[in-house]
Protein backbone atom coordinates (compact mmCIF):
# COMPACT_ATOMS: atom_id res chain seq x y z
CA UNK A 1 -16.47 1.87 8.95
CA UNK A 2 -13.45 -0.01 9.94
CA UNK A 3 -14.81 -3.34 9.79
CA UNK A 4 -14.86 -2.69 6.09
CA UNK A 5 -10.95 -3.15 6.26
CA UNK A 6 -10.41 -6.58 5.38
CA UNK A 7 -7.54 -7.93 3.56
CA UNK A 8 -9.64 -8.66 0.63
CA UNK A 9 -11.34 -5.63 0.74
CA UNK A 10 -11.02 -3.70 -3.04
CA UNK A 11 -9.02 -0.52 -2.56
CA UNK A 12 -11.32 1.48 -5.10
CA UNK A 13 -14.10 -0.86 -5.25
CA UNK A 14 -14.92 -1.71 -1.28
CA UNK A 15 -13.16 1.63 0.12
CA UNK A 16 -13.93 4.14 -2.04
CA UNK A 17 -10.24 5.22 -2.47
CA UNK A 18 -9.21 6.95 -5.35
CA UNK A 19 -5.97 8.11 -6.90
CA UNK A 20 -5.40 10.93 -4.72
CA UNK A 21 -6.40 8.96 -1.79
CA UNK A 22 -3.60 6.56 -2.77
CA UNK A 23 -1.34 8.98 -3.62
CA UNK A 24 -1.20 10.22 0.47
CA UNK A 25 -2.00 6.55 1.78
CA UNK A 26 1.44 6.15 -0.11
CA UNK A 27 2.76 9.71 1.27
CA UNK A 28 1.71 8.75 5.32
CA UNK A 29 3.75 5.05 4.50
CA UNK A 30 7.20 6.70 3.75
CA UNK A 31 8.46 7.66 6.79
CA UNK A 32 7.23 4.50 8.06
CA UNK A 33 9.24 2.62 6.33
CA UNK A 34 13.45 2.07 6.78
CA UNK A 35 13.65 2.18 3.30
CA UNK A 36 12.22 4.52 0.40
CA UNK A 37 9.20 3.57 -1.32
CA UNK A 38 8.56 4.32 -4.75
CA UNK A 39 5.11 4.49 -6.74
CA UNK A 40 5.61 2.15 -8.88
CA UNK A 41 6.35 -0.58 -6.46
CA UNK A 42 2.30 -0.02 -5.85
CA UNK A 43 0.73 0.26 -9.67
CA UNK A 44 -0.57 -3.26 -9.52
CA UNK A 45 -2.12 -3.37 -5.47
CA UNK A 46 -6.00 -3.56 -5.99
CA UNK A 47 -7.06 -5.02 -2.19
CA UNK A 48 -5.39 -4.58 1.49
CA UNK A 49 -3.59 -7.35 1.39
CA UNK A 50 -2.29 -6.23 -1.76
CA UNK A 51 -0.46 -3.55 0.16
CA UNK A 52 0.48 -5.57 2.94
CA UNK A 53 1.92 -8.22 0.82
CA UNK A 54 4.02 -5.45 -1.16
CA UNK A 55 5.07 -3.61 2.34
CA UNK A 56 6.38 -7.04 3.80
CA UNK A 57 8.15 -7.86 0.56
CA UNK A 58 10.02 -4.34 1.18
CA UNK A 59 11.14 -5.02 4.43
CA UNK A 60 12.17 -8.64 3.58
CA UNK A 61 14.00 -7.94 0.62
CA UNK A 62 18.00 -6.78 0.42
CA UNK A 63 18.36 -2.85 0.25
CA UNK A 64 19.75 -1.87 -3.23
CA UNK A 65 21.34 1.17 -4.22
């Protein structure tokens, strides 16, 4: 259910998304992004804003090598 997508909404909690789930949801965000992504960057997201919050600070921060 979609409406179920909040920004507060628990990752594994409120979605039922588990590590393999947020192994791809990772996987499908690469090539969205201008930058690489790595895993770590997403060990501590637990809601959807989580991940947006972490995704904006990507794009806002300085590329490093």
């Amino acid at each position: 259910d979609p409406a179920r997508i909040t920004l507060d909404a628990r990752l594994y909690d409120d979605l039922d998304i588990d590590s393999i789930d947020a192994v791809d949801l990772l996987v499908k965000m690469k090539p969205l992004m201008s930058r690489p992504i790595r895993a770590e960057q997403f060990k501590s997201v637990k809601t959807v804003g989580d991940v947006v919050r972490t995704l904006a600070s990507l794009i806002d921060s300085p590329a490093t090598a």
